[in-house]
Protein backbone atom coordinates (compact mmCIF):
# COMPACT_ATOMS: atom_id res chain seq x y z
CA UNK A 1 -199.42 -47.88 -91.58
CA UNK A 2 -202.61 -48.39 -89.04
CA UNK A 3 -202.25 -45.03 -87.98
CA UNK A 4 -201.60 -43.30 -91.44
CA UNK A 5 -205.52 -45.39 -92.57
CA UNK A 6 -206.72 -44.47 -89.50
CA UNK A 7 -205.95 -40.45 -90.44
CA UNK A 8 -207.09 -41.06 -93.71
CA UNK A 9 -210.76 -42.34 -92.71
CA UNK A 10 -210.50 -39.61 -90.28
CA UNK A 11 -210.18 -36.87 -92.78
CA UNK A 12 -212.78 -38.76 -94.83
CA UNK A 13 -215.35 -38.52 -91.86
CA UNK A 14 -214.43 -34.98 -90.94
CA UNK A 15 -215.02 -34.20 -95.00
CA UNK A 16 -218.10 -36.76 -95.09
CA UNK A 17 -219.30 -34.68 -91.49
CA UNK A 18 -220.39 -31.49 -93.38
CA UNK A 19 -222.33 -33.47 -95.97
CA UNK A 20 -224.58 -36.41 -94.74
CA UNK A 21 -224.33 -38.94 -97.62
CA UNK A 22 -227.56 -39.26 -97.88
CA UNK A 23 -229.44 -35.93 -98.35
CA UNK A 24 -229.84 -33.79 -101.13
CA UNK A 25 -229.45 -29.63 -101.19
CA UNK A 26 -232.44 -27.92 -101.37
CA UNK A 27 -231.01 -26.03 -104.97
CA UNK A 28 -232.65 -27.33 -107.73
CA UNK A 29 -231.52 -28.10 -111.50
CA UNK A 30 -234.18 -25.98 -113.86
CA UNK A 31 -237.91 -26.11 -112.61
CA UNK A 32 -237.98 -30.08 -111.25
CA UNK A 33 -234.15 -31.69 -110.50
CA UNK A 34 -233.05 -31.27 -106.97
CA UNK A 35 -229.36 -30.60 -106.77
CA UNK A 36 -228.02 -33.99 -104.98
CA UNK A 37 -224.73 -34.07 -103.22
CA UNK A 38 -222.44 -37.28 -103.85
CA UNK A 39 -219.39 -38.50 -102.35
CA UNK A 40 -217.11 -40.85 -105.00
CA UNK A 41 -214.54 -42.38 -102.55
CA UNK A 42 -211.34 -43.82 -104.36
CA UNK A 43 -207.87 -44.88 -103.73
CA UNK A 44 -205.89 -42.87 -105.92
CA UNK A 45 -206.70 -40.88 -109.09
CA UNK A 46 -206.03 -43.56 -111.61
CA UNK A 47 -206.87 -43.34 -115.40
CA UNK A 48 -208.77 -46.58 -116.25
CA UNK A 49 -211.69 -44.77 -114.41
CA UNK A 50 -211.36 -41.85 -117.22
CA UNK A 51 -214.97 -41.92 -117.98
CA UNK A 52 -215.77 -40.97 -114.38
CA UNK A 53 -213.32 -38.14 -114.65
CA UNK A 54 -214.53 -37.06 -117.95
CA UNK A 55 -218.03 -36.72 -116.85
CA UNK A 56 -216.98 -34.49 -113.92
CA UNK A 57 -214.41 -32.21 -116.18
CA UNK A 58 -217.55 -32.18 -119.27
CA UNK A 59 -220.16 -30.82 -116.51
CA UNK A 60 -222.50 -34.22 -117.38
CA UNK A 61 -222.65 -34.42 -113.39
CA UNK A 62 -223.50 -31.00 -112.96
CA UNK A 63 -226.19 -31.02 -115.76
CA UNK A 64 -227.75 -34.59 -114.58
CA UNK A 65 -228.18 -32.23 -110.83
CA UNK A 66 -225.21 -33.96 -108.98
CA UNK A 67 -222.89 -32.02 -107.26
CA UNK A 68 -220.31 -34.57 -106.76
CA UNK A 69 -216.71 -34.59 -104.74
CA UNK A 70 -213.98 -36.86 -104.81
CA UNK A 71 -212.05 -38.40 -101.76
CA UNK A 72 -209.14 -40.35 -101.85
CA UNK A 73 -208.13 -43.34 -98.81
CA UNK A 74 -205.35 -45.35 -98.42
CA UNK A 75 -206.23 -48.37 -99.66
CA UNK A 76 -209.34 -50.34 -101.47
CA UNK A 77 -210.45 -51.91 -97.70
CA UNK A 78 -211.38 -48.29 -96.71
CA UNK A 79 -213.08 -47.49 -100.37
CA UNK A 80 -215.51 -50.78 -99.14
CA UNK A 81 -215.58 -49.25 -95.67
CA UNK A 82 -216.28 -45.71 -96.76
CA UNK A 83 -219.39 -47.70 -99.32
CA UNK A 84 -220.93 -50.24 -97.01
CA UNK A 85 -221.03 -47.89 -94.38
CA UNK A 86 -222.69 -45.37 -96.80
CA UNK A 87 -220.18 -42.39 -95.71
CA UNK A 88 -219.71 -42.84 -99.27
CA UNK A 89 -222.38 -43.35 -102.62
CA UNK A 90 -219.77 -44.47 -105.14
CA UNK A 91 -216.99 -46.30 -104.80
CA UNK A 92 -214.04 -47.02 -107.33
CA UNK A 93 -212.55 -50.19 -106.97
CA UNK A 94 -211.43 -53.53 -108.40
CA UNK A 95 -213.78 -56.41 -109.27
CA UNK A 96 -211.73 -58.83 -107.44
CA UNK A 97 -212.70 -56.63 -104.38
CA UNK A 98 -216.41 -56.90 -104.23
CA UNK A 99 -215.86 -60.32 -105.21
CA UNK A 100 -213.89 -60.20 -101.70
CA UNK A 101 -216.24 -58.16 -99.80
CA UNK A 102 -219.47 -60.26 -100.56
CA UNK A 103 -217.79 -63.07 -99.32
CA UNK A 104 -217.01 -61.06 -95.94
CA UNK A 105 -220.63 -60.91 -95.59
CA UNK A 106 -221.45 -57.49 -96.82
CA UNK A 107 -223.67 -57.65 -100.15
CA UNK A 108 -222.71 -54.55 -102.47
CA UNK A 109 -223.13 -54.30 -106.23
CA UNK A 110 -221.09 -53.22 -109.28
CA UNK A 111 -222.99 -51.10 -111.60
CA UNK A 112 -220.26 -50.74 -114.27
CA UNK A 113 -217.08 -51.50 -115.49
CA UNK A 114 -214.78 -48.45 -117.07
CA UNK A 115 -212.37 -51.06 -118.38
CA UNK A 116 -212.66 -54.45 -120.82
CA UNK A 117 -208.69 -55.54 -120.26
CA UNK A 118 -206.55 -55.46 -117.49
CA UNK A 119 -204.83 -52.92 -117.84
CA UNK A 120 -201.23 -52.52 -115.80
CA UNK A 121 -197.45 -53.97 -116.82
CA UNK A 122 -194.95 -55.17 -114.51
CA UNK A 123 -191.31 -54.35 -114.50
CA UNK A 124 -187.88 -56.02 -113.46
CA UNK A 125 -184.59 -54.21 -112.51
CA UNK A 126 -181.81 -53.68 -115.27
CA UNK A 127 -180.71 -56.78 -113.88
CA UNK A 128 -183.96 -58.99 -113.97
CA UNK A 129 -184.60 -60.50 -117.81
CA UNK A 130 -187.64 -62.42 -116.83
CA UNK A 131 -189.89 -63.11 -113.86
CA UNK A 132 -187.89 -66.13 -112.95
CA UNK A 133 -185.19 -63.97 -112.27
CA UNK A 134 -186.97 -62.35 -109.24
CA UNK A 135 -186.57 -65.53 -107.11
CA UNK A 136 -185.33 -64.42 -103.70
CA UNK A 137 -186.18 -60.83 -104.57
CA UNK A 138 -187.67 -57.33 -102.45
CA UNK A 139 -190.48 -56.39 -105.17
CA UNK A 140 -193.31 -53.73 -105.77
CA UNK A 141 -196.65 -55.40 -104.49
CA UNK A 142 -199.09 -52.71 -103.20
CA UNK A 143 -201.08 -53.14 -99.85
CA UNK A 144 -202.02 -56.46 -98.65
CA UNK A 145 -205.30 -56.78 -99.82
CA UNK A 146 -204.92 -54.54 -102.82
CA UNK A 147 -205.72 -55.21 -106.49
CA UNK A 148 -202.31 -54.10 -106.72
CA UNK A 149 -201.45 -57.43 -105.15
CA UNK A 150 -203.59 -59.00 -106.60
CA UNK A 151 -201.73 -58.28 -109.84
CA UNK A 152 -198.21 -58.60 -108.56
CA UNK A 153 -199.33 -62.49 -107.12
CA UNK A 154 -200.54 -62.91 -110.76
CA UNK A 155 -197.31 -61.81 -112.50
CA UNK A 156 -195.22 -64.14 -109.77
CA UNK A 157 -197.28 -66.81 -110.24
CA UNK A 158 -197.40 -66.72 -114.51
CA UNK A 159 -193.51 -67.03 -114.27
CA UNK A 160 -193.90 -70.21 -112.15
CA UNK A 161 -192.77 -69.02 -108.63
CA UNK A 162 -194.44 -69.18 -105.77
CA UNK A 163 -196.31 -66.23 -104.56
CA UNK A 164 -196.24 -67.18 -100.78
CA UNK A 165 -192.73 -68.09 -100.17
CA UNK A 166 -190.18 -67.29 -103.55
CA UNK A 167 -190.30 -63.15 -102.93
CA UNK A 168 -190.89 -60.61 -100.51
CA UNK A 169 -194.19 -58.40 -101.80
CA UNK A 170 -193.46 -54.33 -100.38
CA UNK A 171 -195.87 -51.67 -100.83
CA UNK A 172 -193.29 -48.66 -102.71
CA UNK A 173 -195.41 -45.42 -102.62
CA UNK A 174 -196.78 -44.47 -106.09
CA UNK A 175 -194.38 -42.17 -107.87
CA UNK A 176 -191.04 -43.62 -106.41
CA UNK A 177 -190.72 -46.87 -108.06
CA UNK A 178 -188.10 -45.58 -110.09
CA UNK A 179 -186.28 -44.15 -107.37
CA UNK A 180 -186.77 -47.71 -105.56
CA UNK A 181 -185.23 -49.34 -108.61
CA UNK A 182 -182.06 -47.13 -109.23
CA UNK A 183 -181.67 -47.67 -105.20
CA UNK A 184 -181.69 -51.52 -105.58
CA UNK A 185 -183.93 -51.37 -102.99
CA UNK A 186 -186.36 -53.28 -104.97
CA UNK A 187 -186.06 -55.69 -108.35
CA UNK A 188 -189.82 -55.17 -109.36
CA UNK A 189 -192.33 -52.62 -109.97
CA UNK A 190 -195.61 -52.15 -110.83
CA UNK A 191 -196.14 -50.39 -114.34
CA UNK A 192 -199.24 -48.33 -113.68
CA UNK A 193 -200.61 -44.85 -115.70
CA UNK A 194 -198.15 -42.70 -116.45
CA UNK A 195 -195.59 -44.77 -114.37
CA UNK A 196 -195.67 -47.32 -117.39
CA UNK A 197 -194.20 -44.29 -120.13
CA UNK A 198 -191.68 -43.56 -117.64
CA UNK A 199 -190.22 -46.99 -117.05
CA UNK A 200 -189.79 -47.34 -120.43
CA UNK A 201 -188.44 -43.70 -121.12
CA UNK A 202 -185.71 -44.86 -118.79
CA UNK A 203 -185.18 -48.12 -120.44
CA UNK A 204 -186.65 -50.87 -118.10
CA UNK A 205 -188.41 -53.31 -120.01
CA UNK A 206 -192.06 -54.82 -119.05
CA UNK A 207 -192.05 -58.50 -117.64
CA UNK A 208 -195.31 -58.36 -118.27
CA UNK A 209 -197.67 -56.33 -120.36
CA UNK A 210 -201.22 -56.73 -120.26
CA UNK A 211 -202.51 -54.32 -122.86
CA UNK A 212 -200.84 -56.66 -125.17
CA UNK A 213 -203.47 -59.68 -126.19
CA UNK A 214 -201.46 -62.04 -126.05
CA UNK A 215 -199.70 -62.05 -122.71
CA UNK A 216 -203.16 -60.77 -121.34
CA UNK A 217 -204.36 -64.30 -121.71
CA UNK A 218 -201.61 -66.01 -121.09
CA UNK A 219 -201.52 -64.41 -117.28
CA UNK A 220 -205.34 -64.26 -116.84
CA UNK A 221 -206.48 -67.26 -119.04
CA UNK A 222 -209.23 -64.70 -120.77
CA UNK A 223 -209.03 -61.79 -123.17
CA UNK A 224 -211.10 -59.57 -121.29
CA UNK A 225 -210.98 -58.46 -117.23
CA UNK A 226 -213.26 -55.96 -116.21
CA UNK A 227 -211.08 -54.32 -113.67
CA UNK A 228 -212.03 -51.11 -112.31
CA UNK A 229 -215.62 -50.72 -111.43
CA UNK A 230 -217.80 -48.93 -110.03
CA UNK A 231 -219.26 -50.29 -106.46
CA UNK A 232 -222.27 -48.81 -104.90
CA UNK A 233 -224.28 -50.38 -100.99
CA UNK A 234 -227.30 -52.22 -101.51
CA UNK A 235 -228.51 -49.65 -99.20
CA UNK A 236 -228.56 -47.12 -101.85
CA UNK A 237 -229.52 -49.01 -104.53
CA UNK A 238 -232.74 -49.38 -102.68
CA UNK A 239 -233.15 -45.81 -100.89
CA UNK A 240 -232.58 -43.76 -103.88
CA UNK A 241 -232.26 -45.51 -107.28
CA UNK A 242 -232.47 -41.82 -108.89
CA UNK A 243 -228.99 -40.62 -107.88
CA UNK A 244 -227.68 -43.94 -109.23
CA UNK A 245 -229.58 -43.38 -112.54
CA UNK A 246 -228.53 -39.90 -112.74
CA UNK A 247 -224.88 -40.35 -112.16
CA UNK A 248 -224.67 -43.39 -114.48
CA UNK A 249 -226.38 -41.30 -117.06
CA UNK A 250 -223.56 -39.01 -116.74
CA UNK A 251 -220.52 -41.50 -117.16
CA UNK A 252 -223.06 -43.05 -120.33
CA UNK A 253 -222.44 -39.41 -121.35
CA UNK A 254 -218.72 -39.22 -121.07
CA UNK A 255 -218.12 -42.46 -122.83
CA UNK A 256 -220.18 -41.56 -125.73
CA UNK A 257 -217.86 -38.40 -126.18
CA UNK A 258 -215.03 -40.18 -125.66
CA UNK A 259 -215.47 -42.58 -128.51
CA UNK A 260 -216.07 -39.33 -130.76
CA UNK A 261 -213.06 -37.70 -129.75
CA UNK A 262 -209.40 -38.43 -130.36
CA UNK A 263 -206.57 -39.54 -127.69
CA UNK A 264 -205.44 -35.89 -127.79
CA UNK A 265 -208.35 -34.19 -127.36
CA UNK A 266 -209.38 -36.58 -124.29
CA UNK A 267 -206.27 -36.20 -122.72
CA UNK A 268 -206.77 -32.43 -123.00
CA UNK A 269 -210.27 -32.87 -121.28
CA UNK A 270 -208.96 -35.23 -118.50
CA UNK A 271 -205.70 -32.86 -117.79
CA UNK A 272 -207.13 -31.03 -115.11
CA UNK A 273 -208.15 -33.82 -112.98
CA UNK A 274 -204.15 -34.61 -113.24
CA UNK A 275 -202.85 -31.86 -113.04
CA UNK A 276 -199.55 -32.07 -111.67
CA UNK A 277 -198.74 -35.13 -114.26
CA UNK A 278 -195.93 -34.21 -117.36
CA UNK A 279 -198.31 -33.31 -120.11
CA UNK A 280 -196.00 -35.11 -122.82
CA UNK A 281 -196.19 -38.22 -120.56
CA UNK A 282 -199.50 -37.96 -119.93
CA UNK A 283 -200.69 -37.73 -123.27
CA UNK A 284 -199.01 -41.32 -123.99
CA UNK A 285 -200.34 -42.29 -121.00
CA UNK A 286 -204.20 -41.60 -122.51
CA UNK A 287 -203.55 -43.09 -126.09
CA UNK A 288 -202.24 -46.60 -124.28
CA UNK A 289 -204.92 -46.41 -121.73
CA UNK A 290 -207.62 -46.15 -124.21
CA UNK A 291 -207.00 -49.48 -125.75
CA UNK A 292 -208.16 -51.40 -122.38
CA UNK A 293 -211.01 -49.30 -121.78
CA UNK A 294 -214.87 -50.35 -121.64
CA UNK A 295 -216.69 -48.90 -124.89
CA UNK A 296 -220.09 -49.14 -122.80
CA UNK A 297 -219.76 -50.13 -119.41
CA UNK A 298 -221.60 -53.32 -119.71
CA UNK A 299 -219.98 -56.41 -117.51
CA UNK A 300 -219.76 -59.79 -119.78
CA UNK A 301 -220.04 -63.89 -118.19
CA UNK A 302 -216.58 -64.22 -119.83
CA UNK A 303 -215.53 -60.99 -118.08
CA UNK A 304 -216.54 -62.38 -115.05
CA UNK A 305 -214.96 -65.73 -114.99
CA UNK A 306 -211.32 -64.22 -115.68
CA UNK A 307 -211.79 -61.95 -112.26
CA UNK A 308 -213.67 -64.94 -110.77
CA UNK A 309 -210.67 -67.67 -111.92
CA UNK A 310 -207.91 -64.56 -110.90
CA UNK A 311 -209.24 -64.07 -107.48
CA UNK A 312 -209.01 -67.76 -106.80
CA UNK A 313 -205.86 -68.30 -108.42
CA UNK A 314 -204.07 -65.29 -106.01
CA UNK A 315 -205.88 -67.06 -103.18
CA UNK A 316 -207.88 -63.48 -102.82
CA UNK A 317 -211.06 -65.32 -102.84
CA UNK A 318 -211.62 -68.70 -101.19
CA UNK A 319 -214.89 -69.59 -103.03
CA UNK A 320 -216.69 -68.85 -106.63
CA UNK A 321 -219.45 -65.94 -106.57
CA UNK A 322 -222.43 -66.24 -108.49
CA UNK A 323 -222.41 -63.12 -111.46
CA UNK A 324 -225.95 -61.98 -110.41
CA UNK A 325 -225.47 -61.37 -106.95
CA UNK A 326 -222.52 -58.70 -107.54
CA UNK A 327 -223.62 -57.15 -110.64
CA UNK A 328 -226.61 -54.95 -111.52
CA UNK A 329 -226.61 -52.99 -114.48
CA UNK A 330 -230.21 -51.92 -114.62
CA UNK A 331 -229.07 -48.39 -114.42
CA UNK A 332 -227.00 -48.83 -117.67
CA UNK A 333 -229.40 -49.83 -119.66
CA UNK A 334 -231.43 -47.65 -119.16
CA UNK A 335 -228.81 -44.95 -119.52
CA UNK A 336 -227.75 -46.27 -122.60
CA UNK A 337 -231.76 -46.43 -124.31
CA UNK A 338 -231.68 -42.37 -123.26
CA UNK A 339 -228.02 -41.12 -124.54
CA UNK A 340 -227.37 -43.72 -127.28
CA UNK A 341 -226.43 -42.19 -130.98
């Protein structure tokens, strides 16, 4: 696993080599906008950051003069990398995260969130009817380190086992948990995107389902977690505040349109960017998806106790973080005052 991240930030280096992070072309947008280049670093194409994607796939980056590429790393710890070291402008990551990496010492901020709920499920084996039931088990848990651990701690924890010692967390590659399951090499699986449709096409049934009100509280303690942000290097913020402003203008944009438009004709938009997905599944996907995302983008205190209070309670933070000192949304407020209707 060291050496498959270490070939991943070596791609992203050799892809970040032939654009320096931080200059612009010398094209320009009409008479005055400079065409700036901008690297979005991520972990995997996922769709709670469907405003992002929509921006890119409606040409709002092209038209606010961005000319923006996506890379993908193994793992949220080289997303913070790619960002602190500025080999990346954007990152897409989990709040827990920069909760985690201002503690480490390195001071980033969070300009928005593209979700209001949490947004994943877990699932059990045939043979599993509740998270008790995975005592003693093999189960999905993502990276060490990972949100996706983050979660699968939470889940553990909610059906009063112990994280540390009552299973065995392993990371199953995205797209095989189902093969994993039918295996019995595993007795749990994470429920994310379009994974969730086909767990239940198949008949497994959710331990957990956090779209659901409900159970969302009962796992976090609050009805809202701001997930999956948006994570940018202080560094940035204060060398050139105008590529921030212009690509938060654009995801303002996208989520604007997407509030005007129906599941269907949002999925249709986002398609592209996942391309190889089952359209049928995808479209589900969307409409489910939807009900968890951020209407604006705007971070609430409420928002930020539940990842505050989650970090801490999955031991992925050792120590409360003050709201202000992660979170600036200066640039989305001011994109919201241009492109509000």
């Amino acid at each position: 696993m060291k050496k498959l991240c270490c070939l991943v930030l070596g791609v992203l280096c050799l892809a970040l080599a032939a654009t320096p992070a931080w200059c612009d072309s010398k094209s320009a947008v009409g008479s005055k906008m400079t065409v700036k280049k901008v690297v979005i670093v991520q972990p995997n194409y996922l769709v709670p950051w469907l405003p992002i994607y929509l921006a890119d796939q409606l040409g709002y980056f092209k038209e606010e003069g961005l000319d923006v590429g996506f890379v993908t790393v193994m793992g949220g710890h080289n997303v913070h990398a790619a960002v602190i070291k500025g080999d990346a402008h954007f990152g897409l990551t989990g709040y827990e995260q920069v909760l985690k990496t201002y503690q480490q010492g390195k001071s980033t901020k969070m300009i928005m969130t593209t979700t209001r709920l949490h947004p994943w499920s877990y699932f059990g084996s045939k043979k599993i009817n509740s998270i008790a039931d995975l005592k003693g088990k093999k189960i999905d848990g993502g990276l060490e380190g990972s949100s996706y651990r983050s979660f699968a701690r939470a889940v553990v924890k909610y059906g009063g086992l112990d994280p540390n010692k009552d299973v065995m967390f392993v990371n199953i590659p995205r797209g095989s948990e189902i093969a994993a399951l039918e295996k019995g090499d595993i007795d749990g699986v994470l429920g994310i995107d379009n994974m969730k449709i086909e767990l239940l096409r198949r008949g497994y049934k959710p331990l957990v389902d956090m779209v659901e009100p409900a159970q969302h509280k009962a796992v976090i303690g609050y009805d809202e977690y701001p997930l999956f942000v948006v994570q940018v290097n202080d560094a940035l913020v204060k060398n050139d505040p105008d590529m921030i402003q212009r690509f938060t203008n654009a995801v303002v944009r996208a989520m604007y349109w997407q509030k005007s438009h129906s599941p269907a004709e949002v999925a249709a938009k986002a398609r592209p960017t996942f391309s190889s997905a089952d359209l049928k599944v995808f479209d589900e996907t969307i409409a489910f998806t939807l009900k968890a995302l951020s209407p604006d983008g705007y971070f609430t205190k409420d928002g930020h106790k539940a990842a505050e209070k989650f970090g801490l309670d999955v031991e992925f933070i050792t120590a409360p973080v003050a709201m202000v000192l992660v979170v600036d949304e200066t640039f989305l407020k001011k994109a919201h005052e241009k492109y509000k209707k």
